[in-house]
Protein backbone atom coordinates (compact mmCIF):
# COMPACT_ATOMS: atom_id res chain seq x y z
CA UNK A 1 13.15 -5.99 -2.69
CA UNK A 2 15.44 -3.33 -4.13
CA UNK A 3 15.72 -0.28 -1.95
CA UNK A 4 16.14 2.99 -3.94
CA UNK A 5 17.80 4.74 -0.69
CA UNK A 6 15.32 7.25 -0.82
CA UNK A 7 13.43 8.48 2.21
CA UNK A 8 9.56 10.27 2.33
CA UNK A 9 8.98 12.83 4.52
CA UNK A 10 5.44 12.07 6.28
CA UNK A 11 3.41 14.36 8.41
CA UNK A 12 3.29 12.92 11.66
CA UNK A 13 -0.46 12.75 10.41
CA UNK A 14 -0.27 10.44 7.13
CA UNK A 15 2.43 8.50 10.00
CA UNK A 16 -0.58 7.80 11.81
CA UNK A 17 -2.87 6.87 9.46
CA UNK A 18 -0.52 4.64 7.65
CA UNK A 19 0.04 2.61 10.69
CA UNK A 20 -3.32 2.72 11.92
CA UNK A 21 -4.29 1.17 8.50
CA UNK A 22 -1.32 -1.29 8.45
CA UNK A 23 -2.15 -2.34 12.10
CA UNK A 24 -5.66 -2.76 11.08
CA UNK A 25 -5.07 -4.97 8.83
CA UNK A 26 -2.59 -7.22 10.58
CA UNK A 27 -5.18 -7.73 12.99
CA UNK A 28 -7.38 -9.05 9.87
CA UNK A 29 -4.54 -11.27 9.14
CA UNK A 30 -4.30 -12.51 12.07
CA UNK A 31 -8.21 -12.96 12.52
CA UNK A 32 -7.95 -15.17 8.82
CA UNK A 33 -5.42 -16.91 11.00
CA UNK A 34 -7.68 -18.15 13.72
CA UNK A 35 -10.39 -18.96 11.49
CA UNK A 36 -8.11 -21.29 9.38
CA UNK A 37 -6.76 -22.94 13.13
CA UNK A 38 -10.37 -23.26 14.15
CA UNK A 39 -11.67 -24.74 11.13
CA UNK A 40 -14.12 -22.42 9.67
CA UNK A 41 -16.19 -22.16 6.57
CA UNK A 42 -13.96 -21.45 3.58
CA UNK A 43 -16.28 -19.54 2.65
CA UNK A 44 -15.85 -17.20 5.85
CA UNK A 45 -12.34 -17.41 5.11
CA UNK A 46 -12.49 -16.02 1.73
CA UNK A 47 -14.62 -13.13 2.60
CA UNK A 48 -12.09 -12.31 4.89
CA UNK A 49 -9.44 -12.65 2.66
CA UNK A 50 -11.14 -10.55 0.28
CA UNK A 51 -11.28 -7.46 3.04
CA UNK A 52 -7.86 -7.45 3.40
CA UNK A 53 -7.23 -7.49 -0.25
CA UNK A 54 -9.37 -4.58 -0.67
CA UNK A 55 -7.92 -2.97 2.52
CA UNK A 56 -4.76 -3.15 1.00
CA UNK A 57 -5.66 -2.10 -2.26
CA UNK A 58 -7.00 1.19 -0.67
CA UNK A 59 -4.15 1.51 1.42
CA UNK A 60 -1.83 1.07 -1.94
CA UNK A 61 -4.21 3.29 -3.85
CA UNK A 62 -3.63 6.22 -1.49
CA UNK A 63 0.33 5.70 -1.29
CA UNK A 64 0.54 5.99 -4.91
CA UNK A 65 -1.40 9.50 -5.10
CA UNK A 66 0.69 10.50 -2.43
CA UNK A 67 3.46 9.90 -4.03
CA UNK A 68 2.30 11.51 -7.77
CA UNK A 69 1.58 14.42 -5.62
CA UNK A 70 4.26 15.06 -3.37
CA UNK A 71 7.46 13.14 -4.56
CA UNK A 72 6.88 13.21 -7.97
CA UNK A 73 4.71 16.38 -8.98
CA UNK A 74 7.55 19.15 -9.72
CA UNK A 75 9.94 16.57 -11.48
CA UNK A 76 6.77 15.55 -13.31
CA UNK A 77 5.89 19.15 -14.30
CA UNK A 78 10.20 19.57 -15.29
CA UNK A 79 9.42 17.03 -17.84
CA UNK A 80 12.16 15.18 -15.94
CA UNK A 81 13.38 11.78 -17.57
CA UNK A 82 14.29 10.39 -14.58
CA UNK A 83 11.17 11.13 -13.12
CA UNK A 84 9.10 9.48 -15.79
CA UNK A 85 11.47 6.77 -16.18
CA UNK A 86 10.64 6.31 -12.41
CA UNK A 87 7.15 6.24 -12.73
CA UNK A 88 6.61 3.96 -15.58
CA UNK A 89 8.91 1.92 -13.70
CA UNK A 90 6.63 1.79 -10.68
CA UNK A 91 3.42 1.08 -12.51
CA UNK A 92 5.59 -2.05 -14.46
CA UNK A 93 6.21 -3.42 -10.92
CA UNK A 94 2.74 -2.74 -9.03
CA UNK A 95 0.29 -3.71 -11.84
């Protein structure tokens, strides 16, 4: 994955909920896992799977207005090309 090199500032309250979120849903990953060992229902299985997608669809949903709105907003509003070049960038590699 290529690394821009630059850094968000996060309250230590978006911190929190970030990796309550993430750690939520490694412990739904690793629930799909013991249902897979233990031979479940694929049916189960998908249902699960589903969650997480949706979990990390909300998750990616939130990250990307956080991002319009506080990395983005006043190079947006400077009608910078960088900043647009940026963005249509990220919605070419997260669609």
């Amino acid at each position: 994955m290529k690394q821009t090199g630059k850094i968000t500032k996060r309250s230590e309250n978006d911190k929190k909920y970030f990796s309550d979120r993430l750690s939520t849903i490694e412990g739904q990953i690793r629930g799909i896992t013991g249902m897979v060992q233990n031979d479940r229902y694929c049916g189960d299985i998908l249902i699960q799977i589903s969650a997480v997608s949706n979990s990390l669809k909300s998750l990616g949903e939130k990250m990307l207005r956080d991002h319009l709105t506080n990395c983005l907003a006043d190079e947006l509003k400077k009608n910078s090309d960088d900043a647009i070049n940026e963005l249509v960038d990220l919605f070419q590699r997260i669609k």
